[in-house]
N, C-alpha and C. Protein backbone atom coordinates (compact mmCIF):
# COMPACT_ATOMS: atom_id res chain seq x y z
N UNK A 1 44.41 -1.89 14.72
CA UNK A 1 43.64 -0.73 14.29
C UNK A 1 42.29 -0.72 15.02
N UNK A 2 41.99 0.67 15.58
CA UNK A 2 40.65 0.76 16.41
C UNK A 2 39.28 0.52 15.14
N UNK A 3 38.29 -0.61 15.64
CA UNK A 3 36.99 -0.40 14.69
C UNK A 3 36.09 0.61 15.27
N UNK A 4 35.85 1.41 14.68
CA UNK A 4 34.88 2.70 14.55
C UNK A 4 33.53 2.25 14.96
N UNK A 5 32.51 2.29 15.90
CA UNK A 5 31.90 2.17 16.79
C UNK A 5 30.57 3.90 17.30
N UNK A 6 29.62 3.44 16.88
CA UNK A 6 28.76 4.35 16.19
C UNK A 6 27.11 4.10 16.70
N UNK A 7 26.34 4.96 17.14
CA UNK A 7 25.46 4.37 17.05
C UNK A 7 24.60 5.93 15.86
N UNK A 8 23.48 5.23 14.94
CA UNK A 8 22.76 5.95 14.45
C UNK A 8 21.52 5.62 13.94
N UNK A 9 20.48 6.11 13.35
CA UNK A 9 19.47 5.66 13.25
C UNK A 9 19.36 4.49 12.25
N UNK A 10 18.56 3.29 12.47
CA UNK A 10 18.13 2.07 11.58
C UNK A 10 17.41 2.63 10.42
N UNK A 11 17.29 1.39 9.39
CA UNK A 11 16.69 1.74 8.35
C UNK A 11 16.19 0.04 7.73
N UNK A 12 15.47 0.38 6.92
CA UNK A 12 14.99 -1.19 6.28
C UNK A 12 16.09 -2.30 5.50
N UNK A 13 17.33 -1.58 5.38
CA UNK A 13 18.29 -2.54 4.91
C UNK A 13 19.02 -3.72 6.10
N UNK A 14 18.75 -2.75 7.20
CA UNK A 14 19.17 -3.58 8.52
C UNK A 14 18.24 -4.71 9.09
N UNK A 15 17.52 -4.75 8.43
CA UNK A 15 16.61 -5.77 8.72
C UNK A 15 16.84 -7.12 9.09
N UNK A 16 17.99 -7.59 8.27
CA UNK A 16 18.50 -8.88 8.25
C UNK A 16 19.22 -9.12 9.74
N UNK A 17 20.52 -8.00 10.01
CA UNK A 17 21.07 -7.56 10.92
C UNK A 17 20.45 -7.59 12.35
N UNK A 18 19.62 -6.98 12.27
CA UNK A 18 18.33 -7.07 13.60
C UNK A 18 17.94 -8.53 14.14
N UNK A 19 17.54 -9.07 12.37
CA UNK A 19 16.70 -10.13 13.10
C UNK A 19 17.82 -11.27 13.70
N UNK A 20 19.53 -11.21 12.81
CA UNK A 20 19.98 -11.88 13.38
C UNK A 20 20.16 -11.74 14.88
N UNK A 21 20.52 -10.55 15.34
CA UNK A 21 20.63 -10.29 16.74
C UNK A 21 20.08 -10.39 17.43
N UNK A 22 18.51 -10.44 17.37
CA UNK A 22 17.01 -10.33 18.02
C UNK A 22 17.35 -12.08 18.07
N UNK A 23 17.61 -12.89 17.38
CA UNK A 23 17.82 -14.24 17.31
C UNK A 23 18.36 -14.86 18.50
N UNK A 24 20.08 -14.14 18.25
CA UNK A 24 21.46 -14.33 19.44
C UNK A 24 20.81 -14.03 20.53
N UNK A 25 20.06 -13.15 20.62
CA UNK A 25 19.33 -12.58 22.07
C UNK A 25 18.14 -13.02 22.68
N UNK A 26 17.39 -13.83 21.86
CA UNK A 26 16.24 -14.34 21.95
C UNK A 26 15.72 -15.24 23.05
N UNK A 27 16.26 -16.13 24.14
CA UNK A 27 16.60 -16.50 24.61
C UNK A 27 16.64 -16.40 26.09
N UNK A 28 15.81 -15.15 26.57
CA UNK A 28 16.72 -14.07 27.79
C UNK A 28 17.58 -14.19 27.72
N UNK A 29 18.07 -13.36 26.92
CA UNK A 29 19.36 -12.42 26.49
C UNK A 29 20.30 -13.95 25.69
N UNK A 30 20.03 -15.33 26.00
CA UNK A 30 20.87 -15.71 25.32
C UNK A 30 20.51 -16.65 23.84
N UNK A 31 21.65 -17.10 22.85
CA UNK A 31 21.47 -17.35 21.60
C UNK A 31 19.86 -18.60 21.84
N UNK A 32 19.48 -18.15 20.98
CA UNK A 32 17.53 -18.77 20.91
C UNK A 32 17.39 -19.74 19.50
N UNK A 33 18.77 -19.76 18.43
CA UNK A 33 19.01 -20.42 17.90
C UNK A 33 18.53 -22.35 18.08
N UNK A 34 17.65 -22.14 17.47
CA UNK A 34 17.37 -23.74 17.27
C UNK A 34 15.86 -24.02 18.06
N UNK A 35 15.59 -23.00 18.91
CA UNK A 35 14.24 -23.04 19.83
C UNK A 35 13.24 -22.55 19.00
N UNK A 36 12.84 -22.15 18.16
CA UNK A 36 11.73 -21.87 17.15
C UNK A 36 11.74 -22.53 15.50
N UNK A 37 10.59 -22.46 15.30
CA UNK A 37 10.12 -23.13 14.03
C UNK A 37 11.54 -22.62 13.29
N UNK A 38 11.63 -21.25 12.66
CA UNK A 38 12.61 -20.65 11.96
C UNK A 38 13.33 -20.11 12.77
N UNK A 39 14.35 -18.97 11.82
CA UNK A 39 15.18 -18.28 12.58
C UNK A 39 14.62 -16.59 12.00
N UNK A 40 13.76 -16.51 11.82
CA UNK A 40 12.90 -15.00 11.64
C UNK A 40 11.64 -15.12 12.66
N UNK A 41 10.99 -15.93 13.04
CA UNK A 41 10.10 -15.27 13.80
C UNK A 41 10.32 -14.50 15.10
N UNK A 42 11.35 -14.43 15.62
CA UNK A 42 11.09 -13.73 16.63
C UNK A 42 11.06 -12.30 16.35
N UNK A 43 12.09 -12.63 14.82
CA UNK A 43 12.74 -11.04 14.13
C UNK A 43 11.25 -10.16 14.23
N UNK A 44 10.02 -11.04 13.56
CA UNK A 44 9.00 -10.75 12.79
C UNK A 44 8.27 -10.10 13.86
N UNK A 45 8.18 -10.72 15.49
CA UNK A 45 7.56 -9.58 16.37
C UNK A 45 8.04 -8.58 17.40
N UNK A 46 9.45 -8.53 17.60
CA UNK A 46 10.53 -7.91 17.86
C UNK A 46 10.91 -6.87 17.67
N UNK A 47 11.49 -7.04 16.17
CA UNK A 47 12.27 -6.70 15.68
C UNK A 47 11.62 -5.34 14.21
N UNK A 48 11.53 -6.73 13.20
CA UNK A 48 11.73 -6.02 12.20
C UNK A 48 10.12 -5.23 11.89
N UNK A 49 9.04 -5.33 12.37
CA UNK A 49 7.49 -4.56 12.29
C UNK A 49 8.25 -2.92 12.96
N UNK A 50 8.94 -2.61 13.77
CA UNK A 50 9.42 -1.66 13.91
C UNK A 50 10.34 -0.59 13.07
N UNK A 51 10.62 -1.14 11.72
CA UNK A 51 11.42 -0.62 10.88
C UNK A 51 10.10 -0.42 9.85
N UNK A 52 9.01 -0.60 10.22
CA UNK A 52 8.09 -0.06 9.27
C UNK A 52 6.58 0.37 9.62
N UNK A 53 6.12 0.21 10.83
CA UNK A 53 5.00 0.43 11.67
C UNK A 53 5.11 2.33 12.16
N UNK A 54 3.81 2.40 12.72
CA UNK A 54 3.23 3.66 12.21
C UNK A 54 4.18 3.85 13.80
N UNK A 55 4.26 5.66 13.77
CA UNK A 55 5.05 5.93 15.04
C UNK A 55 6.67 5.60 15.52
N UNK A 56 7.13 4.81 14.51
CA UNK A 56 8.40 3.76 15.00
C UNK A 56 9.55 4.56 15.11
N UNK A 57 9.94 3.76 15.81
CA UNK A 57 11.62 4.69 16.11
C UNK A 57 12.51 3.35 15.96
N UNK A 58 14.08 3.44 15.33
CA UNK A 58 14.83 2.86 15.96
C UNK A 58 16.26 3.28 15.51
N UNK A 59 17.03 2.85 16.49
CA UNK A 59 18.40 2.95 16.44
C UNK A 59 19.62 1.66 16.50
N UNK A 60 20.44 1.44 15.97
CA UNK A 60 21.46 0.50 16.03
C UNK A 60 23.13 1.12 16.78
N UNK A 61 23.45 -0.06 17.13
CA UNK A 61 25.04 0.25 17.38
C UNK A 61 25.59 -0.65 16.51
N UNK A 62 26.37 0.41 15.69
CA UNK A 62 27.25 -0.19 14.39
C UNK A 62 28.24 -0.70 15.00
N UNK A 63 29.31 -1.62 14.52
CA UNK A 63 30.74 -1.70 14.89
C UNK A 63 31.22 -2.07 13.47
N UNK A 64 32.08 -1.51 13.30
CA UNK A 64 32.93 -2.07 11.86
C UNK A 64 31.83 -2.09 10.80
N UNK A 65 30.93 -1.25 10.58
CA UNK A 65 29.75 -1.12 9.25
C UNK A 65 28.89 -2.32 9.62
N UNK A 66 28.47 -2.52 10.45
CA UNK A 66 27.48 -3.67 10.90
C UNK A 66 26.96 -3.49 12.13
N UNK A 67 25.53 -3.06 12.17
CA UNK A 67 24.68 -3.32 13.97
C UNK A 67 25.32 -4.52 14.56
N UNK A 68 25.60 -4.61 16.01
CA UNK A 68 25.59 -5.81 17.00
C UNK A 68 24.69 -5.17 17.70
N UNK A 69 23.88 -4.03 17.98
CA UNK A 69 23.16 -3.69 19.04
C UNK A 69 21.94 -2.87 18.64
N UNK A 70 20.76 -2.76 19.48
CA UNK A 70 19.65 -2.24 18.81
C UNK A 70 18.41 -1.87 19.84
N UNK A 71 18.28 -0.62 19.37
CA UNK A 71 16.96 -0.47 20.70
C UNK A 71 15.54 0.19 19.51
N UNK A 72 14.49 -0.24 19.57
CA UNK A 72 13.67 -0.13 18.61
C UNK A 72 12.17 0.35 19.47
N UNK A 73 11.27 0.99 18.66
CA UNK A 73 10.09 1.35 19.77
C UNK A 73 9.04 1.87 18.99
N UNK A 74 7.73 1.84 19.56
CA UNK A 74 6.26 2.77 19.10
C UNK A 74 5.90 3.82 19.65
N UNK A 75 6.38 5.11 19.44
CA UNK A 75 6.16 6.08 20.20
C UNK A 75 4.11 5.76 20.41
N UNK A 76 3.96 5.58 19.72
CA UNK A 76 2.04 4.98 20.19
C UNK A 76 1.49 4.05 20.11
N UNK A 77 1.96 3.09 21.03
CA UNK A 77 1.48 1.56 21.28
C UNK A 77 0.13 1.33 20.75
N UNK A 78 -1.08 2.38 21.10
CA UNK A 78 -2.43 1.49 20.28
C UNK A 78 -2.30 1.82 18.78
N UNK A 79 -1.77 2.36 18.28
CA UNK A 79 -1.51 2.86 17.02
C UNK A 79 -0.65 1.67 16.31
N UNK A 80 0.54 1.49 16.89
CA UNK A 80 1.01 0.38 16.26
C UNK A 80 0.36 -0.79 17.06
N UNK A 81 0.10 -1.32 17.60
CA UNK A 81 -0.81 -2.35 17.70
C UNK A 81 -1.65 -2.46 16.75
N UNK A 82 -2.89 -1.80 16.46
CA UNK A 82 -4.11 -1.48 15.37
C UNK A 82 -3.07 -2.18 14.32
N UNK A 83 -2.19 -1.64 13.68
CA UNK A 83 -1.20 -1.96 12.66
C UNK A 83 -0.67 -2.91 12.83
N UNK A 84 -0.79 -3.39 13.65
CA UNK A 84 0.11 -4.66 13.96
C UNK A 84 -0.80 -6.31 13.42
N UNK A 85 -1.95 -5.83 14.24
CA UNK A 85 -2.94 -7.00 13.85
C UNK A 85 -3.56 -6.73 12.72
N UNK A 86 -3.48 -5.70 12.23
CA UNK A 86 -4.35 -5.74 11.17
C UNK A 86 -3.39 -5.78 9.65
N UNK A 87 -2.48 -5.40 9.99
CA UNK A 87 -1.63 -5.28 8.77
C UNK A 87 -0.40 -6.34 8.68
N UNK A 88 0.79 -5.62 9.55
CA UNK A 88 1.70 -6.85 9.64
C UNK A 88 1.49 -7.98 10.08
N UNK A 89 0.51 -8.69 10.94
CA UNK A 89 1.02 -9.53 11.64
C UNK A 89 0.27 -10.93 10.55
N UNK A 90 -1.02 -10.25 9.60
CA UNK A 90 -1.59 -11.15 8.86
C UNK A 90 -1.01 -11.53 7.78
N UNK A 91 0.16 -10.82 7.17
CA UNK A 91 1.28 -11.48 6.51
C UNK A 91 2.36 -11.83 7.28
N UNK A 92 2.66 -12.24 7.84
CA UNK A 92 3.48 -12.47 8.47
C UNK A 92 3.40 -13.69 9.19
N UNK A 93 2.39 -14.02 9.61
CA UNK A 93 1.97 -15.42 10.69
C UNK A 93 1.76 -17.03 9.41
N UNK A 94 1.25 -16.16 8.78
CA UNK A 94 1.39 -17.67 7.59
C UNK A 94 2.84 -17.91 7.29
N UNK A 95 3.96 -17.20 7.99
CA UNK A 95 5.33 -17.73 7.29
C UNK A 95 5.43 -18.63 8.39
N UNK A 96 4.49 -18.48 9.42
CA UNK A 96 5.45 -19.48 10.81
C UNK A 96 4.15 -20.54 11.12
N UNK A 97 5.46 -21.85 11.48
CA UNK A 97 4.02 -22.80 12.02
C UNK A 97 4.41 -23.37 13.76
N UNK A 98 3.57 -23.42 14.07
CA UNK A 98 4.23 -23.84 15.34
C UNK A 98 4.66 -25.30 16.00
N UNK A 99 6.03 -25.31 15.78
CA UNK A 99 6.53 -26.75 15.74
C UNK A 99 7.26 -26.80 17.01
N UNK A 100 7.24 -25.95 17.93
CA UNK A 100 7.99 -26.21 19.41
C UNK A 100 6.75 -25.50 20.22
N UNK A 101 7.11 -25.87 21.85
CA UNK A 101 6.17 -24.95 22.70
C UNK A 101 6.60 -23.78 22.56
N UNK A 102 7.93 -23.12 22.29
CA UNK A 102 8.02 -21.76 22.04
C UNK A 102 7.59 -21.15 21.31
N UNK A 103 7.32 -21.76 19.65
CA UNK A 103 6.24 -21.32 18.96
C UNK A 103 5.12 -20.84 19.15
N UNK A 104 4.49 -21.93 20.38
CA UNK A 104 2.98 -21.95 20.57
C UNK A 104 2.96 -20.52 21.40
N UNK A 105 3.83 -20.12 22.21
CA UNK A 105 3.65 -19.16 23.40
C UNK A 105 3.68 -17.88 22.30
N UNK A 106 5.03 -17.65 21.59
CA UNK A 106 5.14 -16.50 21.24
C UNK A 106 3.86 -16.31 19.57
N UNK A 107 3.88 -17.22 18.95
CA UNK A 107 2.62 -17.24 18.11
C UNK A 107 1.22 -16.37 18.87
N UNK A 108 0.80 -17.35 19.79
CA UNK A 108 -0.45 -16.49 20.87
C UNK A 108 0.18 -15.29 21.27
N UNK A 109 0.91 -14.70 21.52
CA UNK A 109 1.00 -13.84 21.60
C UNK A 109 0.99 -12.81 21.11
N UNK A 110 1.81 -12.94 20.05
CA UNK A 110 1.50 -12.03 18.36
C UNK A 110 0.26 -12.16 18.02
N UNK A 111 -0.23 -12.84 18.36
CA UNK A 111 -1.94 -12.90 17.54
C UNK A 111 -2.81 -12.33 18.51
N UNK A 112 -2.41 -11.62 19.87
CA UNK A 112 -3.18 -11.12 20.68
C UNK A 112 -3.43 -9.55 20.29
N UNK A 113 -4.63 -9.61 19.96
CA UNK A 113 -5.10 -7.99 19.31
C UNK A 113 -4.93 -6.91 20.14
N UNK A 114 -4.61 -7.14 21.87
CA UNK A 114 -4.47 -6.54 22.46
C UNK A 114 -3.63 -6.35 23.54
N UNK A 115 -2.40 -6.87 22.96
CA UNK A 115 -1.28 -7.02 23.39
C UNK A 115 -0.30 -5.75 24.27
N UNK A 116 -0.45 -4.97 23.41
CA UNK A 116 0.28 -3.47 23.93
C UNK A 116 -0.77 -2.56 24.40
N UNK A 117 -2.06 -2.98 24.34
CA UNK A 117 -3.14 -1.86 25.11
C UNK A 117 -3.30 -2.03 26.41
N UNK A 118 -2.47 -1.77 27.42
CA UNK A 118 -2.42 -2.41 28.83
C UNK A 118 -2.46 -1.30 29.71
N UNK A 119 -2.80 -1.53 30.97
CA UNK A 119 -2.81 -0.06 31.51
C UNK A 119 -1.66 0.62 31.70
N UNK A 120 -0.03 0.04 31.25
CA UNK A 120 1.02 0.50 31.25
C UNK A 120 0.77 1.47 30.25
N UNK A 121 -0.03 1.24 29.30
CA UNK A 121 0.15 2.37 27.89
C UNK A 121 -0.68 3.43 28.24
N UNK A 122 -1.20 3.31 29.23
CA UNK A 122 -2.07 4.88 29.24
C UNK A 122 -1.37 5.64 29.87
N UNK A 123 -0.67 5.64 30.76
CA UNK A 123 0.52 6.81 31.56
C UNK A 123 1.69 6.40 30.32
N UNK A 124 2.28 5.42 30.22
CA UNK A 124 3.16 5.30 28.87
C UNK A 124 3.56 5.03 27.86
N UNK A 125 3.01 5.56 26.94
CA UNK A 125 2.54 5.58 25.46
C UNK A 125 2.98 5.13 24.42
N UNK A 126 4.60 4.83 25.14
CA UNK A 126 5.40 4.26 23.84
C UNK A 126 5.98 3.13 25.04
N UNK A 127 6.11 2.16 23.82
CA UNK A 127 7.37 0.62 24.54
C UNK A 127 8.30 0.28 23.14
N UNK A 128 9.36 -0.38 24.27
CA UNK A 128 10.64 -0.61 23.52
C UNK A 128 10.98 -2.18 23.13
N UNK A 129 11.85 -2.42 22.50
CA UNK A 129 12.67 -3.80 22.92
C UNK A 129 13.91 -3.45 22.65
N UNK A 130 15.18 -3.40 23.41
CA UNK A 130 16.32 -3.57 23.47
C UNK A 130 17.02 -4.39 23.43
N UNK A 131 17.73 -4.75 22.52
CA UNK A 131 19.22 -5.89 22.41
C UNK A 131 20.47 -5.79 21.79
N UNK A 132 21.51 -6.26 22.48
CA UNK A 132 22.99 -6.04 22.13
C UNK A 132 23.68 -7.44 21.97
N UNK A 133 24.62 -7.63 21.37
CA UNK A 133 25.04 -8.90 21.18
C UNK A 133 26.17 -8.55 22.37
N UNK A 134 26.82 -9.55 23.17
CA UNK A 134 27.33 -9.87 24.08
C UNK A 134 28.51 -9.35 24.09
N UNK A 135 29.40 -8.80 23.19
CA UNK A 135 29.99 -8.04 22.97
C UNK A 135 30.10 -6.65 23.38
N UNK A 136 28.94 -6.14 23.06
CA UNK A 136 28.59 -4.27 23.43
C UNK A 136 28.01 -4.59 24.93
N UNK A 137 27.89 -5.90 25.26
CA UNK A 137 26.92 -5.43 26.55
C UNK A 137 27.91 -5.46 28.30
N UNK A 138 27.69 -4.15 28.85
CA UNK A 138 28.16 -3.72 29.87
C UNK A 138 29.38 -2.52 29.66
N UNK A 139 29.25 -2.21 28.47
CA UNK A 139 30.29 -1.21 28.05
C UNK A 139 29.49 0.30 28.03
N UNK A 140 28.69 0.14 28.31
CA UNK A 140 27.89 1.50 28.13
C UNK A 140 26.32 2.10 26.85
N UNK A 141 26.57 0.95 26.10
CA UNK A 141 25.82 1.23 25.02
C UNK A 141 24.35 1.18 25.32
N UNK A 142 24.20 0.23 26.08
CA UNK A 142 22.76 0.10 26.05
C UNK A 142 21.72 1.28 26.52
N UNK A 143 22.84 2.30 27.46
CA UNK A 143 22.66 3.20 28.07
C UNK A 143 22.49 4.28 27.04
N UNK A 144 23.43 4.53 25.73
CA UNK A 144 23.15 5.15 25.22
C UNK A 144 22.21 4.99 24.40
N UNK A 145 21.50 4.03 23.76
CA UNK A 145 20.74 3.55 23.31
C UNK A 145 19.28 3.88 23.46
N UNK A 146 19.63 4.06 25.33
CA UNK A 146 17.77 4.21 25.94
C UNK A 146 17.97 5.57 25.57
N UNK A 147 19.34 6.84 26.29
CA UNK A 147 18.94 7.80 26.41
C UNK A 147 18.73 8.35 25.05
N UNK A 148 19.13 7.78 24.08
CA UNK A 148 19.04 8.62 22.42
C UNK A 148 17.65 8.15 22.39
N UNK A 149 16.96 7.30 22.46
CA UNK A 149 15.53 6.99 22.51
C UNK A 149 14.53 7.91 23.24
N UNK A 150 14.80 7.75 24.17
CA UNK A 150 14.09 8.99 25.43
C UNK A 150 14.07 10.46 25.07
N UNK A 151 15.64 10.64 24.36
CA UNK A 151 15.44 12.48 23.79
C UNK A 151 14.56 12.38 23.07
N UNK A 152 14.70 11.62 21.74
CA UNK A 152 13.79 11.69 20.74
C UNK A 152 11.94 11.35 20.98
N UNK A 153 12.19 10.46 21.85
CA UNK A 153 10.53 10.53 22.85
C UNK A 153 10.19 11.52 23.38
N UNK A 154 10.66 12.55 24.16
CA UNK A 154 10.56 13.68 24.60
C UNK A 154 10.60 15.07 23.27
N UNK A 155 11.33 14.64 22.78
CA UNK A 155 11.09 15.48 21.62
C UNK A 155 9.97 15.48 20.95
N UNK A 156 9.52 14.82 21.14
CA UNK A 156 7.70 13.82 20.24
C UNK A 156 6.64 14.71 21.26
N UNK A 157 7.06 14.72 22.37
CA UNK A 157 6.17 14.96 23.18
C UNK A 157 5.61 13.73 23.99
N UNK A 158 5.96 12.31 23.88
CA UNK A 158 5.41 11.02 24.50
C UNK A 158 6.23 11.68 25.72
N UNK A 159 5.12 11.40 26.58
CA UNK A 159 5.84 11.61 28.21
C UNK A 159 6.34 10.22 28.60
N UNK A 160 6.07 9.30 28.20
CA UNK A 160 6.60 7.77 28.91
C UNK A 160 6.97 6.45 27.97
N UNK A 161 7.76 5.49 28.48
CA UNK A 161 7.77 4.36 27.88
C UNK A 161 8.11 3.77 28.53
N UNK A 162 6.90 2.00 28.14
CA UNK A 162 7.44 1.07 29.24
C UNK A 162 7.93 -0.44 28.29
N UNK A 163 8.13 -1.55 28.80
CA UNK A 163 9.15 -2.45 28.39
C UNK A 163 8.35 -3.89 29.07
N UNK A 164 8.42 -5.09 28.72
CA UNK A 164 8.07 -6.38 29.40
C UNK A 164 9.39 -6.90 29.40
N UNK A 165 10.40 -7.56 30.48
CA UNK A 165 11.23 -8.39 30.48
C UNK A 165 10.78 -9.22 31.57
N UNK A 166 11.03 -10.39 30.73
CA UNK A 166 10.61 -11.97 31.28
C UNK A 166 11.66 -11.98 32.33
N UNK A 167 11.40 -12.26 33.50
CA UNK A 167 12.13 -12.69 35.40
C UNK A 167 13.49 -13.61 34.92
N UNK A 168 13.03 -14.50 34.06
CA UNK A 168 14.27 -15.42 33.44
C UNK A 168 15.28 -14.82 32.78
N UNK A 169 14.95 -13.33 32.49
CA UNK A 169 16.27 -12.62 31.77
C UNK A 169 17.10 -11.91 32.96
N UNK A 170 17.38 -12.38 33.67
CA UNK A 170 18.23 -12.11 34.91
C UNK A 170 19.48 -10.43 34.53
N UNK A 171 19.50 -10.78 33.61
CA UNK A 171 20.83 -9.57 33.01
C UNK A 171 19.62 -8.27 32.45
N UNK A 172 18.17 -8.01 31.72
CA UNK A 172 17.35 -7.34 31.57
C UNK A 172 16.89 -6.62 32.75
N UNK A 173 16.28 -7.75 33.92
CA UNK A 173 16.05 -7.56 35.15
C UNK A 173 16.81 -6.26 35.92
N UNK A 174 18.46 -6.84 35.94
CA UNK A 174 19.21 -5.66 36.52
C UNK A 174 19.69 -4.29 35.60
N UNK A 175 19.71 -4.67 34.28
CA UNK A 175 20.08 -3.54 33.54
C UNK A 175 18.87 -2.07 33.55
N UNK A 176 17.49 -2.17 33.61
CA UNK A 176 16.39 -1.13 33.20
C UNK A 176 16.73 -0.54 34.41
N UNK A 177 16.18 -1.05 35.69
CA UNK A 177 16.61 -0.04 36.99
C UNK A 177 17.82 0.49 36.79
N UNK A 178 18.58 0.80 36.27
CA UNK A 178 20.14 1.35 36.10
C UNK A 178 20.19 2.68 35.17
N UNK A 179 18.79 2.21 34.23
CA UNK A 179 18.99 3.48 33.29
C UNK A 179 17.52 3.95 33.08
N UNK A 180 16.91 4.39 34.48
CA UNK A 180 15.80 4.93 34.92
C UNK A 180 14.61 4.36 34.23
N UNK A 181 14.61 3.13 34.87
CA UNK A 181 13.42 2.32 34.66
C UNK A 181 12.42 1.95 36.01
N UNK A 182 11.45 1.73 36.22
CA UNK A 182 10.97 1.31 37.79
C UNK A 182 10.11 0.50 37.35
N UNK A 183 10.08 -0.74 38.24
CA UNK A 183 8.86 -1.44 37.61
C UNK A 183 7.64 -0.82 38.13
N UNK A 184 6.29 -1.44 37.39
CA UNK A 184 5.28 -0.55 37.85
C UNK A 184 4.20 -1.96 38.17
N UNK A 185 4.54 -2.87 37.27
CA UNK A 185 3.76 -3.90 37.71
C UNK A 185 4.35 -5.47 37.27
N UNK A 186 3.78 -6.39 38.07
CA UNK A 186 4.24 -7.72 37.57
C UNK A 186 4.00 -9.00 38.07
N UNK A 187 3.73 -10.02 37.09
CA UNK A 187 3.25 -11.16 37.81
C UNK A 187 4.20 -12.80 37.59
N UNK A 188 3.95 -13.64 37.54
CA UNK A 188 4.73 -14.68 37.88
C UNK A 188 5.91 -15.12 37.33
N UNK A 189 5.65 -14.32 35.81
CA UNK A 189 6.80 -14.38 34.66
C UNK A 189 7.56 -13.51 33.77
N UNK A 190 6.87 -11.97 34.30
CA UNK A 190 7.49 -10.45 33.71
C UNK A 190 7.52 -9.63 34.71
N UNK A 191 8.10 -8.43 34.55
CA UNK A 191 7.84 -7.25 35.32
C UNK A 191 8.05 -6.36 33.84
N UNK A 192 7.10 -5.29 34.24
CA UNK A 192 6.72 -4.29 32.94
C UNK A 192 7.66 -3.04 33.73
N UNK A 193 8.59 -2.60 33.30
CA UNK A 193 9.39 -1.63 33.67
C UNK A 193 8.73 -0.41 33.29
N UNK A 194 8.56 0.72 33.79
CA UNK A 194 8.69 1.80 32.83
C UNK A 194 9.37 3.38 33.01
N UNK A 195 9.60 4.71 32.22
CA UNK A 195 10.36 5.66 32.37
C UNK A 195 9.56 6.66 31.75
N UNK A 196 9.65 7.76 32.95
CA UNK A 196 8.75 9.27 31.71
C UNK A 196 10.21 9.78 31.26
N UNK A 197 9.87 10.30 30.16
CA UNK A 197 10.84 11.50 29.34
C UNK A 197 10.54 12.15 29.58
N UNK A 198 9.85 13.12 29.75
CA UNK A 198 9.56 14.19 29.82
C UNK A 198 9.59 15.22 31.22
N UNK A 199 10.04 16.16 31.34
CA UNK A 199 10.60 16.50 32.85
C UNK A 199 9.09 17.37 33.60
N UNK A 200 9.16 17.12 34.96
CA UNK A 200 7.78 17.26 35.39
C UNK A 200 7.54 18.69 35.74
């Protein structure tokens, strides 16, 4: 029997769902299981602040009544940033302590007040994070994923959105150029991809 295969908008019950996947994916692109203090923090800056932060968008790919896939975003990066440090991230950081170097990196990072205010956000206003469990990936989804993102960005009126994937995610790397991404800048350990919606 065919499983029914869906993508539609997220909601706060998927939360769990996300963070497991944001987990499996954590990694560049692979399972990140066992490399952090817990198995929610990555959810916590990823993932799940997007199912409740100001501006947010997100979408899942169901399979069989369950996300394996997920593309999530701030149509206004200083907006959710502001919200980010000031609201979520100060409940949220007392759940994690940092007991690996991966801790230490992605901790500083979340705690950087000015994390998403970069000159990528002034031409593009909104950023994403995308992930699929290994399953959906190369079948087409991810593709649908950006472009249901991008209508609804364009529908907003955000003319752009850009993305950080770490050089070590070798499969990230080649997937954004594919579904009208260009990098715009980058240094020893990311390239910041980005895409306008909006037609010129």
């Amino acid at each position: 029997m065919a499983v029914f295969t869906r993508i539609r908008k997220a909601n706060l019950t998927d939360e769990a769902d996300l963070a497991r996947i944001c987990l499996l994916t954590g990694a560049n692109g692979e399972d990140a299981t066992g490399l952090y203090c817990d198995d929610t923090i990555l959810a916590d800056v990823y993932s799940s602040p997007y199912l409740a932060g100001p501006s947010c968008l997100a979408w899942v790919v169901e399979v069989g009544g369950r996300p394996r896939g997920y593309v999530v975003a701030a149509a206004d990066s200083a907006a959710f940033q502001k919200w980010f440090t000031d609201e979520w991230w100060p409940s949220r950081a007392p759940l994690h302590a940092a007991a690996t170097p991966h801790d230490e990196i992605l901790l500083a990072a979340a705690g950087d007040p000015e994390r998403w205010l970069t000159a990528a956000a002034a031409e593009y206003p909104a950023h994403l994070h995308i992930d699929l469990l290994p399953e959906l990936q190369g079948a087409g989804w991810g593709r649908r994923l950006i472009d249901t993102l991008c209508a609804e960005l364009a529908n907003e009126g955000v003319r752009g959105v850009h993305l950080v994937a770490n050089r070590a995610n070798t499969a990230a790397q080649l997937f954004h150029p594919k579904v009208g991404f260009a990098p715009i800048s980058e240094n020893a350990h990311a390239v910041t991809f980005a895409r306008t919606t909006l037609a010129s």
